[in-house]
N, C-alpha and C. Protein backbone atom coordinates (compact mmCIF):
# COMPACT_ATOMS: atom_id res chain seq x y z
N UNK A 1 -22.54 143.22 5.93
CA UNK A 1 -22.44 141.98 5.19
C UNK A 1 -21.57 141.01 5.98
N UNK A 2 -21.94 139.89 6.30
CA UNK A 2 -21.43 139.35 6.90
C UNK A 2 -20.27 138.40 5.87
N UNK A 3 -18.74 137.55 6.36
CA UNK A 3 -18.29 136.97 6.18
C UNK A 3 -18.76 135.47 5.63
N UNK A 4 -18.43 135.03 4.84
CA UNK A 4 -18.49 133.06 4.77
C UNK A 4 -17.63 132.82 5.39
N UNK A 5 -17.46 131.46 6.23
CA UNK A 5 -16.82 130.75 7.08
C UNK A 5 -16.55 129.41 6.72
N UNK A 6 -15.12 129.43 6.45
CA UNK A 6 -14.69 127.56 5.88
C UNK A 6 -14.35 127.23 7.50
N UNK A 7 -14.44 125.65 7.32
CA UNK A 7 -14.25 124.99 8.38
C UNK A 7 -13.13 124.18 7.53
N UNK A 8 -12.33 124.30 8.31
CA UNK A 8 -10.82 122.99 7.93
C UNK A 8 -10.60 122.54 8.92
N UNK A 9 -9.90 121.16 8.52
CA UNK A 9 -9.55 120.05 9.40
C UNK A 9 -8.36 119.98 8.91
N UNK A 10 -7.46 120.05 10.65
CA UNK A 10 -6.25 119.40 10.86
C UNK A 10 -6.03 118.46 11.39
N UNK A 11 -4.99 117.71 10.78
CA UNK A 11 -4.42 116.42 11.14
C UNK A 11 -2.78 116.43 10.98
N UNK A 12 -2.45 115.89 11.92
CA UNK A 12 -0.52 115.64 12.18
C UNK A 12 -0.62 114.34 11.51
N UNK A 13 0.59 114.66 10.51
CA UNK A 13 0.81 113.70 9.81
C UNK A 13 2.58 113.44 9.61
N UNK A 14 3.07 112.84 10.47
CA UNK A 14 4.76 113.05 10.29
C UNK A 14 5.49 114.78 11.06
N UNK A 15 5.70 114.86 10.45
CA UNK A 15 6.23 116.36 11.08
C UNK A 15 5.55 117.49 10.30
N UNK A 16 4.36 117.31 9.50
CA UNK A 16 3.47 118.25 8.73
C UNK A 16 2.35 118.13 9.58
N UNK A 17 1.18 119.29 9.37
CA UNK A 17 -0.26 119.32 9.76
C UNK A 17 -0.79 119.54 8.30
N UNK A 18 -1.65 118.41 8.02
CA UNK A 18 -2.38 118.35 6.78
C UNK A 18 -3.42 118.96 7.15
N UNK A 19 -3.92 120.26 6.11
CA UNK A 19 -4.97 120.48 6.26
C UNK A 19 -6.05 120.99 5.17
N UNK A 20 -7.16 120.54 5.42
CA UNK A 20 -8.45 120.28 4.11
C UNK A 20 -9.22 120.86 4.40
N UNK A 21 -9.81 121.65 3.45
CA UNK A 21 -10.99 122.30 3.29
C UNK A 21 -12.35 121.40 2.89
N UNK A 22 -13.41 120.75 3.22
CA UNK A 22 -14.37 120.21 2.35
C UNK A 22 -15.12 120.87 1.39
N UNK A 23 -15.38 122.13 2.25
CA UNK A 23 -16.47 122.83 1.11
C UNK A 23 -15.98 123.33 -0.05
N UNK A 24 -14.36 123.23 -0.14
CA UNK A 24 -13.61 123.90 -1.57
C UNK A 24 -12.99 122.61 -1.50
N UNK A 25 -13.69 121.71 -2.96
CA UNK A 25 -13.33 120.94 -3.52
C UNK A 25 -11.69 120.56 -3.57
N UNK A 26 -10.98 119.39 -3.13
CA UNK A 26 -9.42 119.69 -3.57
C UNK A 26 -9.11 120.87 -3.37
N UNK A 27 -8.86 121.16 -1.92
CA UNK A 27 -8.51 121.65 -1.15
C UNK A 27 -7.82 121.54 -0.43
N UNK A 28 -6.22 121.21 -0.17
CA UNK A 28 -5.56 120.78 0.95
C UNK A 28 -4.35 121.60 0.99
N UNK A 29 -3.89 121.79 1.67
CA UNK A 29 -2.36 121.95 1.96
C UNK A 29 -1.98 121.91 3.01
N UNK A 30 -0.61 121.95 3.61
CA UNK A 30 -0.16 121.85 4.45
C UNK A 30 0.95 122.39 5.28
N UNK A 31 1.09 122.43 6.68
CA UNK A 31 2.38 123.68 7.66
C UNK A 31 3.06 122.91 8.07
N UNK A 32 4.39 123.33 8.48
CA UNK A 32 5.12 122.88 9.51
C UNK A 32 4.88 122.74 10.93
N UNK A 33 4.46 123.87 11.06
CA UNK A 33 4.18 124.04 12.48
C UNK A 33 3.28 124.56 12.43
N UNK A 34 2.14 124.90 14.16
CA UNK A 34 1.24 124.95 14.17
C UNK A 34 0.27 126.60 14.08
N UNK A 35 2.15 127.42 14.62
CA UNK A 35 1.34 129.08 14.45
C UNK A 35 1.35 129.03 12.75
N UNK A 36 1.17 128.34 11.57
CA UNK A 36 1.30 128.52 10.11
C UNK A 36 0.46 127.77 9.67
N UNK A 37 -0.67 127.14 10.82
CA UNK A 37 -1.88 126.19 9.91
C UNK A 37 -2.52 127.69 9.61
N UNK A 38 -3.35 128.98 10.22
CA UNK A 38 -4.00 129.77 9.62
C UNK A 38 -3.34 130.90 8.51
N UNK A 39 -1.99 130.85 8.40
CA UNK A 39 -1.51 131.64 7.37
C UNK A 39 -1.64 130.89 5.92
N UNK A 40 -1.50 129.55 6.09
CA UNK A 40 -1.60 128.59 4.91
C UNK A 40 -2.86 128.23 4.50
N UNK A 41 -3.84 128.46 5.47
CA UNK A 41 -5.25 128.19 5.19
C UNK A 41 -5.42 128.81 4.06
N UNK A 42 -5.55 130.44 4.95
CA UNK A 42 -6.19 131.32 4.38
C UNK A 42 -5.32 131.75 2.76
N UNK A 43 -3.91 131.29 2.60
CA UNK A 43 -3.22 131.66 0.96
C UNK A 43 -3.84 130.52 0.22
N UNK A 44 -4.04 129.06 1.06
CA UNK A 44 -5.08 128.17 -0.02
C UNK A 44 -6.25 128.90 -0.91
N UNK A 45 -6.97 129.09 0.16
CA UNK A 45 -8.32 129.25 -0.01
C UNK A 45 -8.51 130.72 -0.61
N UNK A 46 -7.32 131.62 -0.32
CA UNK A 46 -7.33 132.79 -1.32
C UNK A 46 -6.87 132.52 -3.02
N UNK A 47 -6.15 131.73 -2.85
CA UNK A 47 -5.66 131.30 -4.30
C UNK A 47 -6.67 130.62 -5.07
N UNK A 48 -7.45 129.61 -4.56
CA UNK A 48 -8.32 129.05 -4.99
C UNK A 48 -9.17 129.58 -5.74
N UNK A 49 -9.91 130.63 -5.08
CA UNK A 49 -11.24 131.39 -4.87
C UNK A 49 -10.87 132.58 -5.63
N UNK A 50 -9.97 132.73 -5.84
CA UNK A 50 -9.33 134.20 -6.09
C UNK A 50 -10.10 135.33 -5.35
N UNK A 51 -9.80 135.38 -3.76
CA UNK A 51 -9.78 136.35 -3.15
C UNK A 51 -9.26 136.75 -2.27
N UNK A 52 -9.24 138.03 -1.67
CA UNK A 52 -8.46 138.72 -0.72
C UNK A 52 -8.67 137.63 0.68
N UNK A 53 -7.28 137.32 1.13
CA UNK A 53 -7.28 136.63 2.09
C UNK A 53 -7.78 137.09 3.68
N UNK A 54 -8.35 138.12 3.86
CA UNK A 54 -8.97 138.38 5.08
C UNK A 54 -10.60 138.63 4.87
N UNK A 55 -11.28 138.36 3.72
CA UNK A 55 -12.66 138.32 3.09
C UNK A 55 -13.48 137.63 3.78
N UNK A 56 -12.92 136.40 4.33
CA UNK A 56 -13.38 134.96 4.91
C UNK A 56 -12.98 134.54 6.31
N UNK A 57 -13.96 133.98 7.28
CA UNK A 57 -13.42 133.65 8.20
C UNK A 57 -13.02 132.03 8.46
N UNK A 58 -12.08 131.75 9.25
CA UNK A 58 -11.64 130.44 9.63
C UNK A 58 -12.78 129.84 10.85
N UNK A 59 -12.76 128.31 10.29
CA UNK A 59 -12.67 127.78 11.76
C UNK A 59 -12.22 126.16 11.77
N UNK A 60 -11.80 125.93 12.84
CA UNK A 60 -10.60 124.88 12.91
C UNK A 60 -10.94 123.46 13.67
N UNK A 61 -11.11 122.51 13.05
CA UNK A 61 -10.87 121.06 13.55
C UNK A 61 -10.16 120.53 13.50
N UNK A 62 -9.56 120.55 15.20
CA UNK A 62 -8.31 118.85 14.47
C UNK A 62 -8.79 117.77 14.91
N UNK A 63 -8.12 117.08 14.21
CA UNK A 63 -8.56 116.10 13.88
C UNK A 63 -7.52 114.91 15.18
N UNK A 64 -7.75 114.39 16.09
CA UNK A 64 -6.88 113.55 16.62
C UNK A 64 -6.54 112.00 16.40
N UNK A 65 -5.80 110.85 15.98
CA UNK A 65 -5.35 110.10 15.62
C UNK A 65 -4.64 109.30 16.59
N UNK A 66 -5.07 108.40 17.17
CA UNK A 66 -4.29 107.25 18.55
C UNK A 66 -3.64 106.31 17.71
């Protein structure tokens, strides 16, 4: 059985990385730093969904801003 795969987008915003899920409605949260955008993903999107946080796989856009 294979995994579902969210795609989130990061963006630096001040000294945070905002980051959004589209396909889970109101979906966002956000890290300090950058090794804690996939630990925060994945407690979003486990909380959300109510499921075990290694169920699902990541994948990551950032988003860049000039």
């Amino acid at each position: 059985m294979s995994k579902t795969t969210y795609k989130a987008t990061i963006e630096k915003s001040g000294k945070f990385w905002v980051i959004s899920v589209p396909a889970i409605r109101l979906l966002h949260t956000q890290a300090l730093s950058e090794n804690m955008i996939e630990f925060m993903t994945r407690d979003a999107i486990s909380m959300m969904l109510e499921v075990d946080p290694t169920s699902f796989e990541l994948e990551f856009e950032f988003i860049v801003t000039y």
